[in-house]
C-alpha atoms as a PDB file:
ATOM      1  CA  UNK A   1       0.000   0.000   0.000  1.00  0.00           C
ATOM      2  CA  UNK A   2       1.296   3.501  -0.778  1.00  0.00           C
ATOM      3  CA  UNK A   3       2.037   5.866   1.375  1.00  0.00           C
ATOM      4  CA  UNK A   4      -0.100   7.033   4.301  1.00  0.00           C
ATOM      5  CA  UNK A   5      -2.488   4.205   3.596  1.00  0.00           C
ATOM      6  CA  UNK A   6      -0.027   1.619   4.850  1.00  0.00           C
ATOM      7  CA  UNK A   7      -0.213   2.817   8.262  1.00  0.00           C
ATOM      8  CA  UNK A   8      -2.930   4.584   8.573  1.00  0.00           C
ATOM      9  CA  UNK A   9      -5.993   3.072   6.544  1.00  0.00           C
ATOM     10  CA  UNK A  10      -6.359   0.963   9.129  1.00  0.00           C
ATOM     11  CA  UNK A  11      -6.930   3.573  11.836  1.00  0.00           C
ATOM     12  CA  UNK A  12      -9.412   5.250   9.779  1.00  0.00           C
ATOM     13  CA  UNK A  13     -11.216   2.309   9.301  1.00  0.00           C
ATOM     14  CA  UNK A  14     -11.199   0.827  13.187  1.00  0.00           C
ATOM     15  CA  UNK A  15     -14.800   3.304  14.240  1.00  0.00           C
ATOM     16  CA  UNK A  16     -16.846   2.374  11.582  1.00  0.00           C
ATOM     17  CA  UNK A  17     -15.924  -1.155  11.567  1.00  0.00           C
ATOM     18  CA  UNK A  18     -16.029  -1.785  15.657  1.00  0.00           C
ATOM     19  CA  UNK A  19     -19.153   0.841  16.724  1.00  0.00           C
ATOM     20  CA  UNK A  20     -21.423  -1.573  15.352  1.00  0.00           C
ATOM     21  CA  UNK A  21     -19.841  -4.804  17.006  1.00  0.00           C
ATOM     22  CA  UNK A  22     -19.653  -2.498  20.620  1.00  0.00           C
ATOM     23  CA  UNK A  23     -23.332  -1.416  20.554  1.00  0.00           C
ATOM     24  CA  UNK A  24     -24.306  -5.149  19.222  1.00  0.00           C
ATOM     25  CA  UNK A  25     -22.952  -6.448  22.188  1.00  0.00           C
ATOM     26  CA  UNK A  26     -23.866  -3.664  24.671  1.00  0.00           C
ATOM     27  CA  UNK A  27     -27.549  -4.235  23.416  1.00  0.00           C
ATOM     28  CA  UNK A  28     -26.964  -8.559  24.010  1.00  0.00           C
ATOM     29  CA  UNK A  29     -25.865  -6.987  27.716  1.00  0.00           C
ATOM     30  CA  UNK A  30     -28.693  -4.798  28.467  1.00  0.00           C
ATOM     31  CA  UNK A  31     -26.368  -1.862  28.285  1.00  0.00           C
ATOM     32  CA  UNK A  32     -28.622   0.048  25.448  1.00  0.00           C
ATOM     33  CA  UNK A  33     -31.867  -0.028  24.991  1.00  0.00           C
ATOM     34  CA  UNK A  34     -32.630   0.474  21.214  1.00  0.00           C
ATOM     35  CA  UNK A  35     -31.303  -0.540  18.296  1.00  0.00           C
ATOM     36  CA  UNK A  36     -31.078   2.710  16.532  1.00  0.00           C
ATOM     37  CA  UNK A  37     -28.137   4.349  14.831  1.00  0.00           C
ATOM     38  CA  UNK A  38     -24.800   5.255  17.211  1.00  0.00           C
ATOM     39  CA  UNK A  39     -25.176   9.191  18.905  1.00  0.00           C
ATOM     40  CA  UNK A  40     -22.097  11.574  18.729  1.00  0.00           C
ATOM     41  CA  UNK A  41     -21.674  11.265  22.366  1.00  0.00           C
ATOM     42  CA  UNK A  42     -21.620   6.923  21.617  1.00  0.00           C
ATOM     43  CA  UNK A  43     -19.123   8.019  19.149  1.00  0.00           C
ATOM     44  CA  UNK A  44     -16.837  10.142  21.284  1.00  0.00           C
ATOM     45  CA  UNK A  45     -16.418   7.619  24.350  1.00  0.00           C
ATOM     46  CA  UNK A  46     -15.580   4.593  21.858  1.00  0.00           C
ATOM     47  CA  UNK A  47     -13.439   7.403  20.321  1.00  0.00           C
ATOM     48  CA  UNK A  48     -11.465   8.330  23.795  1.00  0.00           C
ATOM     49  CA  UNK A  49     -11.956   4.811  25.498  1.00  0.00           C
ATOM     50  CA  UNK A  50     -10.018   3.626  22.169  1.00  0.00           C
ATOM     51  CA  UNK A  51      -6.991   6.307  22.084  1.00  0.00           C
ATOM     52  CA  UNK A  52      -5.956   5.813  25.568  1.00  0.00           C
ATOM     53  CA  UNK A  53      -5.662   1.885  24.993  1.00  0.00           C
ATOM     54  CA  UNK A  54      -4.315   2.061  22.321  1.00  0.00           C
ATOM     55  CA  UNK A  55      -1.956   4.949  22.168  1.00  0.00           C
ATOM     56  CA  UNK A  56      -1.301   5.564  26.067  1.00  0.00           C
ATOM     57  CA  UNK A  57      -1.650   2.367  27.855  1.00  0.00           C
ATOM     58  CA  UNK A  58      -0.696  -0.913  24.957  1.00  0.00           C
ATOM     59  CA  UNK A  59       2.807   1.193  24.336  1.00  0.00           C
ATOM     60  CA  UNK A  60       3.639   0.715  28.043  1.00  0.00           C
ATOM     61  CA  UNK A  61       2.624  -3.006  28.015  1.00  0.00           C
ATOM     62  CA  UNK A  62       3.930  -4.391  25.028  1.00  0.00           C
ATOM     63  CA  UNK A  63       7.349  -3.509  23.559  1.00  0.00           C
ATOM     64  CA  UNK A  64       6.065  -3.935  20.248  1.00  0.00           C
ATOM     65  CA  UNK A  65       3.702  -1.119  20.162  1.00  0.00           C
ATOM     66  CA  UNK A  66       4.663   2.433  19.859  1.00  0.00           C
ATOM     67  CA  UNK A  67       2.259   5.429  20.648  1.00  0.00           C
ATOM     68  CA  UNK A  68       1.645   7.685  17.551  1.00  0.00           C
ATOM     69  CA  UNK A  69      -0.488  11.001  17.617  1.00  0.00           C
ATOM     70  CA  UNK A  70      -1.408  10.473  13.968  1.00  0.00           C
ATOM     71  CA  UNK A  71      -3.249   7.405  14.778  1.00  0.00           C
ATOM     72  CA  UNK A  72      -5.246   9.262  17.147  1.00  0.00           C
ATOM     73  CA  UNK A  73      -5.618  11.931  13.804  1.00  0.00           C
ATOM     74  CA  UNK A  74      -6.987   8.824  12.431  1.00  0.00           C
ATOM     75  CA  UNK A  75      -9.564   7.174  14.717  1.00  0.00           C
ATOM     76  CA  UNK A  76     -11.182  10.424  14.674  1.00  0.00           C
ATOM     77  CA  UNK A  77     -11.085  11.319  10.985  1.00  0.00           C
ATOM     78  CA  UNK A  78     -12.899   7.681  10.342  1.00  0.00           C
ATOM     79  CA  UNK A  79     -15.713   8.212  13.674  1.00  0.00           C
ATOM     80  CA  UNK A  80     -16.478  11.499  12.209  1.00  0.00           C
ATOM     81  CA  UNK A  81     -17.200  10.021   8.324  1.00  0.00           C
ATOM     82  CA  UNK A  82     -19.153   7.258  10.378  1.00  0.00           C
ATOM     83  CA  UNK A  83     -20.711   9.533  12.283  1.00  0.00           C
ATOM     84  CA  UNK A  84     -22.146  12.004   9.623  1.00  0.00           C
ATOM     85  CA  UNK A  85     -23.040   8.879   7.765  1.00  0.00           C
ATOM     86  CA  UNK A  86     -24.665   7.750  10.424  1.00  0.00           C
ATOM     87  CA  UNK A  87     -26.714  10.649  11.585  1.00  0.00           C
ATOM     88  CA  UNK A  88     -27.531  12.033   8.655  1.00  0.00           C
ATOM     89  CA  UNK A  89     -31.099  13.595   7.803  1.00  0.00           C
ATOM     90  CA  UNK A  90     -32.727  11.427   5.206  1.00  0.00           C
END
């Protein structure tokens, strides 16, 4: 893959792909009520809950991972395209 996609396609990609798995299995737990599409504020704590792990606490734990700002860039460049998607007015 060229260029920034190498790294970072994957980054962009992570909220789209794993919101729907999170509130899927929320909704098995009894954690959400309705089935209907994700809100901003859904969006956001996936968004924050993700960045920490990944960039602030997996970097201290493993020695193969390495914290990286743009990847952060990332996860919120893809939740915002998911997220206008999302709640869009139809």
């Amino acid at each position: 893959m060229p260029g920034w996609s190498a790294g970072w396609f994957r980054d962009v990609l992570f909220l789209p792909a794993a919101v729907p798995v999170f509130l899927w299995i929320e909704r098995r737990l009894g954690l959400r009520a309705h089935d209907a599409p994700p809100s901003w504020g859904e969006l956001m704590w996936l968004f924050l809950v993700w960045s920490v792990a990944a960039e602030g606490v997996a970097p201290l734990l493993f020695e193969q991972c390495t914290a990286d700002a743009l990847d952060i860039l990332a996860y919120a460049a893809g939740g915002i395209i998911a997220g206008s998607w999302w709640t869009r007015r139809v």
